[in-house]
C-alpha atoms as a PDB file:
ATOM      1  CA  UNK A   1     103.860  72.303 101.330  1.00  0.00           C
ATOM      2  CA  UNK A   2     102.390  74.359 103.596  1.00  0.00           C
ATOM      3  CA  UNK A   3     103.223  78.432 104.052  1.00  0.00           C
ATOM      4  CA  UNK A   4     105.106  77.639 107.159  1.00  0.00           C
ATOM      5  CA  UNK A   5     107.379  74.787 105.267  1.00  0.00           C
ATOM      6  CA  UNK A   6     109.209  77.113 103.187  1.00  0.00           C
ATOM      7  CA  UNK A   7     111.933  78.408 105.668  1.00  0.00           C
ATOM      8  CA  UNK A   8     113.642  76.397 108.821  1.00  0.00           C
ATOM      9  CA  UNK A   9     113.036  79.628 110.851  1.00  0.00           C
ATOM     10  CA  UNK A  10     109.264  79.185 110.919  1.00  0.00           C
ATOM     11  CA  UNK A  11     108.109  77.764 113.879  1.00  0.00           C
ATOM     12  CA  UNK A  12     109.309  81.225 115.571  1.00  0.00           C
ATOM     13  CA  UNK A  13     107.338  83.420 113.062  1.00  0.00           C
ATOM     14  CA  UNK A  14     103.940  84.941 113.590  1.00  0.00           C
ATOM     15  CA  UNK A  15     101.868  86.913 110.408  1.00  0.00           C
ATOM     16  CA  UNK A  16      99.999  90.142 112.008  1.00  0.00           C
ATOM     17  CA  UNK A  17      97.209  90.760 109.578  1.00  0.00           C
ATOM     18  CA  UNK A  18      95.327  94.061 109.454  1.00  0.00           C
ATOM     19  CA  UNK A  19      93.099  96.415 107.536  1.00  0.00           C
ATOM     20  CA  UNK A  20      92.335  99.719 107.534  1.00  0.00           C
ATOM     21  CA  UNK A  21      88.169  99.264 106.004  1.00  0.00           C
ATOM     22  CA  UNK A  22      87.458  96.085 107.355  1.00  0.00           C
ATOM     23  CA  UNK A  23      88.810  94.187 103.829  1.00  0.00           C
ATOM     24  CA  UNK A  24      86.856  95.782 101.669  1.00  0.00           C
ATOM     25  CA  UNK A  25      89.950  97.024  99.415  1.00  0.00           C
ATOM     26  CA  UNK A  26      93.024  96.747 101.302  1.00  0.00           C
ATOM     27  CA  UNK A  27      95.077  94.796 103.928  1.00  0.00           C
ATOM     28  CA  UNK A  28      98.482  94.558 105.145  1.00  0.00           C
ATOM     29  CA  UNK A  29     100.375  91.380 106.010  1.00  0.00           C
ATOM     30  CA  UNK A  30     103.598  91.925 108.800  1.00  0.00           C
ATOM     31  CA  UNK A  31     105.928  89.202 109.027  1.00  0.00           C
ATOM     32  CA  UNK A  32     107.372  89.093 112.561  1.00  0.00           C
ATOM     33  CA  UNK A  33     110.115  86.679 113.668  1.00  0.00           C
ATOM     34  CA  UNK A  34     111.249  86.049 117.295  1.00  0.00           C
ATOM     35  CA  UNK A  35     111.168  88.496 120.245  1.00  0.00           C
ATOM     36  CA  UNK A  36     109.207  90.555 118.163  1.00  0.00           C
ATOM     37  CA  UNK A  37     111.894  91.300 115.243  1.00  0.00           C
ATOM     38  CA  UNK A  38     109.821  92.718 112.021  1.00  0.00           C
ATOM     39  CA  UNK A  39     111.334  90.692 108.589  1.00  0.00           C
ATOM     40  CA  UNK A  40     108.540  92.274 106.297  1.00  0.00           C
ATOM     41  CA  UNK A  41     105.088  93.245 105.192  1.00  0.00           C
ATOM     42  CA  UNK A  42     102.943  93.149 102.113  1.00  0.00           C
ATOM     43  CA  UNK A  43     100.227  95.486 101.278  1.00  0.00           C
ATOM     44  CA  UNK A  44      97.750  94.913  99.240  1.00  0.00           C
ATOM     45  CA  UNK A  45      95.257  98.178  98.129  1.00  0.00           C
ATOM     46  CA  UNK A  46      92.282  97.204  95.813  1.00  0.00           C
ATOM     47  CA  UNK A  47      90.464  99.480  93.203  1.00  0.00           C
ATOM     48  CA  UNK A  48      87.310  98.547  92.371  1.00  0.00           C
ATOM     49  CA  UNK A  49      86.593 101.204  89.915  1.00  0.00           C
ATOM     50  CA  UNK A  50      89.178  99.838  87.757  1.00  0.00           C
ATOM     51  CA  UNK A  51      89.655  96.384  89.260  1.00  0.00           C
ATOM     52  CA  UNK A  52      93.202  96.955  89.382  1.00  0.00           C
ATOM     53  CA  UNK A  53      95.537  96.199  92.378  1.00  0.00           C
ATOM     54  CA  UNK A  54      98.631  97.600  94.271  1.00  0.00           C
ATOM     55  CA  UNK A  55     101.109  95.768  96.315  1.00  0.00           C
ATOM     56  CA  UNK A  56     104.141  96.591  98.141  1.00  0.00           C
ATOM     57  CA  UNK A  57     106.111  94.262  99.541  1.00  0.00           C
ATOM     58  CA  UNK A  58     109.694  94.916 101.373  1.00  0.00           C
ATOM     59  CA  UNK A  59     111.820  92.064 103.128  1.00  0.00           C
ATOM     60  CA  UNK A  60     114.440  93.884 105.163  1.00  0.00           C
ATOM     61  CA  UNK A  61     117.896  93.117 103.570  1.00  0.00           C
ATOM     62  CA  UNK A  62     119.376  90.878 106.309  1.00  0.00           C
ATOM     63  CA  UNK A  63     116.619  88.584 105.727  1.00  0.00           C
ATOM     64  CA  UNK A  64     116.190  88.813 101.976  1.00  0.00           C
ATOM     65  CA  UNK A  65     116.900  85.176 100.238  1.00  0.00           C
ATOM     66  CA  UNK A  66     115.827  83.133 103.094  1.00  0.00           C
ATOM     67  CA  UNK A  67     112.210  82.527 101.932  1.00  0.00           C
ATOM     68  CA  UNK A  68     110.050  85.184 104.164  1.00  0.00           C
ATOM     69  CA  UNK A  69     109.078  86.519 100.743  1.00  0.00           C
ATOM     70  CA  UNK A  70     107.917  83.562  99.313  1.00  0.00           C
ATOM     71  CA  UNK A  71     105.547  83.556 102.460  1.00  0.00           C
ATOM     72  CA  UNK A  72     104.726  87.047 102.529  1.00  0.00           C
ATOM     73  CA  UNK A  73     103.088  86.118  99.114  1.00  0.00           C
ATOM     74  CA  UNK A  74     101.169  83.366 100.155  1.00  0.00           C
ATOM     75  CA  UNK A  75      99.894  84.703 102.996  1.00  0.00           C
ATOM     76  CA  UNK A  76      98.763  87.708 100.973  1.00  0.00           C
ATOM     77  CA  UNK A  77      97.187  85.608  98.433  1.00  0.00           C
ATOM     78  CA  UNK A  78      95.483  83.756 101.125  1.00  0.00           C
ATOM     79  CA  UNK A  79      94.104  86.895 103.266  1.00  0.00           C
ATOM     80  CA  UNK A  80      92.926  88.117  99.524  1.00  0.00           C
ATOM     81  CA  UNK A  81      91.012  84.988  99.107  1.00  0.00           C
ATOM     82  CA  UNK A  82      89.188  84.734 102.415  1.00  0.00           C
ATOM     83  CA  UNK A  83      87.895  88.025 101.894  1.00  0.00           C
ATOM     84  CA  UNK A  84      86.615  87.940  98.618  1.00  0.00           C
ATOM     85  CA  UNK A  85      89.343  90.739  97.102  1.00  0.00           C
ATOM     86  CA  UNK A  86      91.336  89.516  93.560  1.00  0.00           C
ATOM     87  CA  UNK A  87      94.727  88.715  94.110  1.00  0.00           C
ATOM     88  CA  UNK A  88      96.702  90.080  90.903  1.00  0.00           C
ATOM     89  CA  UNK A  89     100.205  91.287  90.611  1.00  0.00           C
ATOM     90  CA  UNK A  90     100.944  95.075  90.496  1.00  0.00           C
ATOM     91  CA  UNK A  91      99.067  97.404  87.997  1.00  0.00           C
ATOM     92  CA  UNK A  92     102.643  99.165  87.761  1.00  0.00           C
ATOM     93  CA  UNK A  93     104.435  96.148  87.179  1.00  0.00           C
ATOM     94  CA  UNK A  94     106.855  94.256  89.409  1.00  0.00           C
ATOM     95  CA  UNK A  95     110.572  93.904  90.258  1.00  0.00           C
ATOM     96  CA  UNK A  96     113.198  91.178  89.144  1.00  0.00           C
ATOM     97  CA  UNK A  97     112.704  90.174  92.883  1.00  0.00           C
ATOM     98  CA  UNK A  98     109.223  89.561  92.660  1.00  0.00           C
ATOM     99  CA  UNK A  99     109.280  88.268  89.874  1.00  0.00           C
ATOM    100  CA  UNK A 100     111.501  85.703  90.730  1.00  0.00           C
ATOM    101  CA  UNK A 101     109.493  84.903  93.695  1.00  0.00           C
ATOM    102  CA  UNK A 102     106.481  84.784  91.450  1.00  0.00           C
ATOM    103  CA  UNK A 103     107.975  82.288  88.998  1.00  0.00           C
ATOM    104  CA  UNK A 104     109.333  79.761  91.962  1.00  0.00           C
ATOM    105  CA  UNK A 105     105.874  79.696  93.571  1.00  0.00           C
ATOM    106  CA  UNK A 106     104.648  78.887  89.951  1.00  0.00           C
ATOM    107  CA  UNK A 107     107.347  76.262  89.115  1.00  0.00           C
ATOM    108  CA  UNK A 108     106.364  74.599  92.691  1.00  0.00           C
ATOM    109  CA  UNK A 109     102.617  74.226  92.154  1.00  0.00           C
ATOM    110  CA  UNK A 110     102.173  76.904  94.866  1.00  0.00           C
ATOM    111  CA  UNK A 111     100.166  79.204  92.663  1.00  0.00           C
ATOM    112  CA  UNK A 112      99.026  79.967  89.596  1.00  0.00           C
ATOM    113  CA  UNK A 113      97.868  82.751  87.179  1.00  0.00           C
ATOM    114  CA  UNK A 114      94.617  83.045  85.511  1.00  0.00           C
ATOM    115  CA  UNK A 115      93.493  84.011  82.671  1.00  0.00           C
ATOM    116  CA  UNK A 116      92.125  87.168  84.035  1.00  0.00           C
ATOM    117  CA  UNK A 117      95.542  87.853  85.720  1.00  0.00           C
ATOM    118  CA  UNK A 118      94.698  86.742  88.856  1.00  0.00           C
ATOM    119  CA  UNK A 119      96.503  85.050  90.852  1.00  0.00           C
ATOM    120  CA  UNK A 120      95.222  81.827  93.516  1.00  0.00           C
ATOM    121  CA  UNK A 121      96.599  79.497  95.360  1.00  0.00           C
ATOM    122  CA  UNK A 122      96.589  75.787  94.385  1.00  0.00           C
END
Protein backbone atom coordinates (compact mmCIF):
# COMPACT_ATOMS: atom_id res chain seq x y z
CA UNK A 1 0.00 0.00 0.00
CA UNK A 2 1.29 2.93 -1.11
CA UNK A 3 0.87 6.63 0.80
CA UNK A 4 -1.59 7.63 -1.81
CA UNK A 5 -3.82 4.23 -1.25
CA UNK A 6 -4.99 5.10 2.06
CA UNK A 7 -7.93 7.54 1.23
CA UNK A 8 -10.37 7.54 -2.08
CA UNK A 9 -9.74 11.35 -2.21
CA UNK A 10 -6.11 10.98 -3.27
CA UNK A 11 -5.65 11.34 -6.70
CA UNK A 12 -6.71 15.18 -6.06
CA UNK A 13 -4.10 15.68 -3.24
CA UNK A 14 -0.69 17.23 -3.59
CA UNK A 15 2.11 17.18 -0.35
CA UNK A 16 4.04 20.75 -0.38
CA UNK A 17 7.26 19.96 1.39
CA UNK A 18 9.50 22.67 2.82
CA UNK A 19 12.28 23.62 5.17
CA UNK A 20 13.41 26.41 6.73
CA UNK A 21 17.70 25.18 6.91
CA UNK A 22 17.79 23.20 3.99
CA UNK A 23 16.85 19.73 6.21
CA UNK A 24 19.31 19.91 8.43
CA UNK A 25 16.81 19.79 11.58
CA UNK A 26 13.45 20.59 10.50
CA UNK A 27 10.77 20.35 7.73
CA UNK A 28 7.20 20.82 7.30
CA UNK A 29 4.83 18.61 5.32
CA UNK A 30 1.27 20.58 3.95
CA UNK A 31 -1.36 18.42 2.82
CA UNK A 32 -3.39 20.22 0.13
CA UNK A 33 -6.54 18.79 -1.48
CA UNK A 34 -8.34 20.20 -4.58
CA UNK A 35 -8.48 23.84 -5.78
CA UNK A 36 -5.96 24.46 -3.38
CA UNK A 37 -8.01 23.55 -0.02
CA UNK A 38 -5.27 23.02 2.96
CA UNK A 39 -6.41 19.49 5.07
CA UNK A 40 -3.10 19.59 7.22
CA UNK A 41 0.58 19.79 7.93
CA UNK A 42 3.19 18.06 9.99
CA UNK A 43 6.26 19.57 11.34
CA UNK A 44 8.96 17.98 12.23
CA UNK A 45 11.97 20.13 14.33
CA UNK A 46 15.16 18.05 15.14
CA UNK A 47 17.64 18.57 18.11
CA UNK A 48 20.76 17.31 17.67
CA UNK A 49 22.19 18.24 20.94
CA UNK A 50 19.87 15.96 22.55
CA UNK A 51 18.74 13.84 19.61
CA UNK A 52 15.32 14.42 20.53
CA UNK A 53 12.44 15.39 18.13
CA UNK A 54 9.25 17.61 17.93
CA UNK A 55 6.27 17.17 15.79
CA UNK A 56 3.09 18.86 15.32
CA UNK A 57 0.65 17.65 13.36
CA UNK A 58 -3.09 19.21 12.91
CA UNK A 59 -5.80 17.75 10.41
CA UNK A 60 -8.50 20.40 10.21
CA UNK A 61 -11.70 18.93 11.84
CA UNK A 62 -13.87 18.50 8.71
CA UNK A 63 -11.34 16.23 7.43
CA UNK A 64 -10.26 14.42 10.57
CA UNK A 65 -11.08 10.42 10.27
CA UNK A 66 -10.75 10.21 6.62
CA UNK A 67 -7.09 9.04 6.53
CA UNK A 68 -5.04 12.46 5.61
CA UNK A 69 -3.36 11.76 8.94
CA UNK A 70 -2.32 8.49 8.36
CA UNK A 71 -0.54 10.14 5.26
CA UNK A 72 0.66 13.13 6.84
CA UNK A 73 2.73 10.51 8.86
CA UNK A 74 4.12 8.72 6.17
CA UNK A 75 5.04 11.35 4.25
CA UNK A 76 6.84 12.81 7.25
CA UNK A 77 8.57 9.67 7.95
CA UNK A 78 9.56 9.52 4.40
CA UNK A 79 10.92 13.30 3.97
CA UNK A 80 12.84 12.33 7.47
CA UNK A 81 14.42 9.45 5.80
CA UNK A 82 15.62 10.98 2.55
CA UNK A 83 17.36 13.48 4.43
CA UNK A 84 19.15 11.65 6.84
CA UNK A 85 17.06 13.23 10.11
CA UNK A 86 15.57 10.33 12.82
CA UNK A 87 12.07 9.97 12.64
CA UNK A 88 10.84 9.44 16.42
CA UNK A 89 7.60 10.33 18.01
CA UNK A 90 7.33 13.48 20.22
CA UNK A 91 9.86 14.11 23.12
CA UNK A 92 6.61 15.51 24.96
CA UNK A 93 4.60 12.66 24.25
CA UNK A 94 1.64 12.26 21.91
CA UNK A 95 -2.19 12.45 21.79
CA UNK A 96 -4.88 9.57 21.83
CA UNK A 97 -5.15 10.71 18.11
CA UNK A 98 -1.78 10.04 17.26
CA UNK A 99 -1.51 7.46 18.91
CA UNK A 100 -4.13 5.76 17.32
CA UNK A 101 -2.76 6.65 14.04
CA UNK A 102 0.56 5.33 15.22
CA UNK A 103 -0.78 1.92 16.26
CA UNK A 104 -2.90 1.37 12.77
CA UNK A 105 0.20 2.15 10.69
CA UNK A 106 1.92 -0.48 13.02
CA UNK A 107 -0.88 -3.12 12.90
CA UNK A 108 -0.72 -2.63 8.87
CA UNK A 109 2.99 -3.27 8.36
CA UNK A 110 3.28 0.44 7.41
CA UNK A 111 5.88 1.20 10.02
CA UNK A 112 7.61 0.20 12.72
CA UNK A 113 9.47 1.26 15.94
CA UNK A 114 12.97 0.60 16.81
CA UNK A 115 14.67 -0.11 19.43
CA UNK A 116 16.14 3.28 19.66
CA UNK A 117 12.59 4.78 19.32
CA UNK A 118 12.76 5.51 15.97
CA UNK A 119 10.45 5.15 13.80
CA UNK A 120 10.88 3.83 9.66
CA UNK A 121 8.95 2.85 7.20
CA UNK A 122 8.70 -0.81 6.08
Amino acid sequence: MRINEITDHSNSLDFDVSSRDDFVTNFEVNLIGQGGKDIGFFAYQYFPETDEVENDVSVLPMFQGQGYGKMLLLKAIETAEQHKLPFKADRNGITPSQRHVYQSLINDRRIRINRNQTVTLL
